[in-house]
Every structure is written in C-alpha cells, then in structure tokens.
C-alpha atoms as a PDB file:
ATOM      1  CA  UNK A   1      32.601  23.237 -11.928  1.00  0.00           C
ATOM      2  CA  UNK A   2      31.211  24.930 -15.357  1.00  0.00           C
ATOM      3  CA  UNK A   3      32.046  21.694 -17.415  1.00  0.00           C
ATOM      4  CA  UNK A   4      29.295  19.737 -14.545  1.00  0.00           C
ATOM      5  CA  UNK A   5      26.386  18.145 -16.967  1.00  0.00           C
ATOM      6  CA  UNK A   6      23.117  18.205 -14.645  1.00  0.00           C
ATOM      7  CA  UNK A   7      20.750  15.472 -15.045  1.00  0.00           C
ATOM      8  CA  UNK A   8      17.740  16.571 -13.368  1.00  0.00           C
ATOM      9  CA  UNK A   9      15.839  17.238 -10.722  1.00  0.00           C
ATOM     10  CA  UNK A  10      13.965  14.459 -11.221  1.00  0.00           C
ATOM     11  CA  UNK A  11      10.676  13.058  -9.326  1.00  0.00           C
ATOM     12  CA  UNK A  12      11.856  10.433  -6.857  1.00  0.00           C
ATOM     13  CA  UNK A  13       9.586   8.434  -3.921  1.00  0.00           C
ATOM     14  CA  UNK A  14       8.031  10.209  -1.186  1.00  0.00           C
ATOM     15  CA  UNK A  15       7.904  13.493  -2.479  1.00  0.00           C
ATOM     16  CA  UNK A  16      11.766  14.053  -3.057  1.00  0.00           C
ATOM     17  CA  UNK A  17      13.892  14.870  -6.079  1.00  0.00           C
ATOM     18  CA  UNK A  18      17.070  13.558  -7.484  1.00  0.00           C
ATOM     19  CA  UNK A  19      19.529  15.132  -9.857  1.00  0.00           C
ATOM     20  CA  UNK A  20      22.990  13.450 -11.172  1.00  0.00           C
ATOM     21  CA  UNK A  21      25.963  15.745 -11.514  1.00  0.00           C
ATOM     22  CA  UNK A  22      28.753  14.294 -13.977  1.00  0.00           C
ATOM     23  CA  UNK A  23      32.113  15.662 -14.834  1.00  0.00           C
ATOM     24  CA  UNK A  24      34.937  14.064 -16.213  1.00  0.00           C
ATOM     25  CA  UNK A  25      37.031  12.329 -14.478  1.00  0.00           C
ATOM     26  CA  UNK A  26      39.929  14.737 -14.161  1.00  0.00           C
ATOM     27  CA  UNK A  27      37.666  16.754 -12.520  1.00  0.00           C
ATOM     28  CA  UNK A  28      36.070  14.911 -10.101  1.00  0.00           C
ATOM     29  CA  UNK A  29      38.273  16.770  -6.954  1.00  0.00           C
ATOM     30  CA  UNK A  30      36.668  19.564  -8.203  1.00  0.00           C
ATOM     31  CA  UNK A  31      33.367  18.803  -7.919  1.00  0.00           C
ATOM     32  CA  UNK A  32      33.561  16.744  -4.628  1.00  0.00           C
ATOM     33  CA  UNK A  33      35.010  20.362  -3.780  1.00  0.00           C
ATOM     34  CA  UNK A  34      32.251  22.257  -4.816  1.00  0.00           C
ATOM     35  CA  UNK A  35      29.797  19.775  -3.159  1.00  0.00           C
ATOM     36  CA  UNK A  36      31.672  20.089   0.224  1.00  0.00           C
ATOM     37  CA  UNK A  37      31.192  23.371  -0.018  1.00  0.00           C
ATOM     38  CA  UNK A  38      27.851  24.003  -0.771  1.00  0.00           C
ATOM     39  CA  UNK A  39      26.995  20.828   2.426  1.00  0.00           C
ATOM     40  CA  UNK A  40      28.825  23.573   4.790  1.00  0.00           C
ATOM     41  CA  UNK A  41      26.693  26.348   3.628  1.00  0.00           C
ATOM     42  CA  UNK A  42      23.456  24.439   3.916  1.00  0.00           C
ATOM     43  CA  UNK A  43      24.756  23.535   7.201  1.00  0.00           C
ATOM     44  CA  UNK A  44      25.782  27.048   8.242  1.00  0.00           C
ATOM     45  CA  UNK A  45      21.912  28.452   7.618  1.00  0.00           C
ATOM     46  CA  UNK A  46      20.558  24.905   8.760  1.00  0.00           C
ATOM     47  CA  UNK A  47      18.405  24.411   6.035  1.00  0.00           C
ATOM     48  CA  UNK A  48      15.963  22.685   6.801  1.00  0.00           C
ATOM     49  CA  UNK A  49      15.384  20.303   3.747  1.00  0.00           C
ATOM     50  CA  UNK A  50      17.649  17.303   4.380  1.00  0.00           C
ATOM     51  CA  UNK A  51      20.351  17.239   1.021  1.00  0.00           C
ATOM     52  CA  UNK A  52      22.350  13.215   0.465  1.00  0.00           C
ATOM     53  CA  UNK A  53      24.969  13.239  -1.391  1.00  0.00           C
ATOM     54  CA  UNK A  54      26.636  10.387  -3.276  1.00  0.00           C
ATOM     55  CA  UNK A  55      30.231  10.056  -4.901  1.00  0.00           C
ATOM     56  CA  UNK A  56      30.376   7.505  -7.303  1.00  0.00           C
ATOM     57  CA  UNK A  57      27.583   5.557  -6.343  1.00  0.00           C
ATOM     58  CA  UNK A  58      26.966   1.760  -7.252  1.00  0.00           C
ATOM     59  CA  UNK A  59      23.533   2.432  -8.299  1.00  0.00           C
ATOM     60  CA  UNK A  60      22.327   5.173  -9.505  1.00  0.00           C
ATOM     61  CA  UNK A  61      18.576   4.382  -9.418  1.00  0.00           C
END
C-alpha cells in the first residue's frame, strides 16, 4: 500500500537482508494482500533467492 513505511534492507547473518514493512492497522489486509501477491509472482518466475515473510511477528530481531 502507498501509506507502507519501509524500514530497511538491513544487514542480517549469513549474508541476508531484512526490511520491516509497517502500516496501520486498518490496513493491514492490505498489505498481507500485497505481500501474497508479490510471494505468487516470485513463485511464478521461481526466483531463485529464497524471500520469508512474517505477519506480526513476536520478535522482530
């Protein structure tokens, strides 16, 4: 969604990145929307960089 804040990439362990993306909470279908959507299309190429993603996570770091 345009209102999405993005927090990152950032350097993580091993050679791989993290980035946070935060919207408020009214729009949190949206962006589990958008996310689902870009998955399938990473999917549908097969990229070949492997992509987790996290709703709401306990942790963030």
């Amino acid at each position: 969604p345009a209102d999405a804040d993005v927090l990152g990439p950032v350097p993580a362990e091993e050679g791989r990145e993290r980035m946070l993306v935060r919207v408020p909470r009214a729009r949190a279908a949206a962006l589990a929307e958008a996310l689902h959507s870009a998955a399938g299309a990473r999917a549908a190429r097969k990229a070949a960089d492997p992509v987790r993603l996290q709703v709401d996570p306990l942790s963030l770091f």
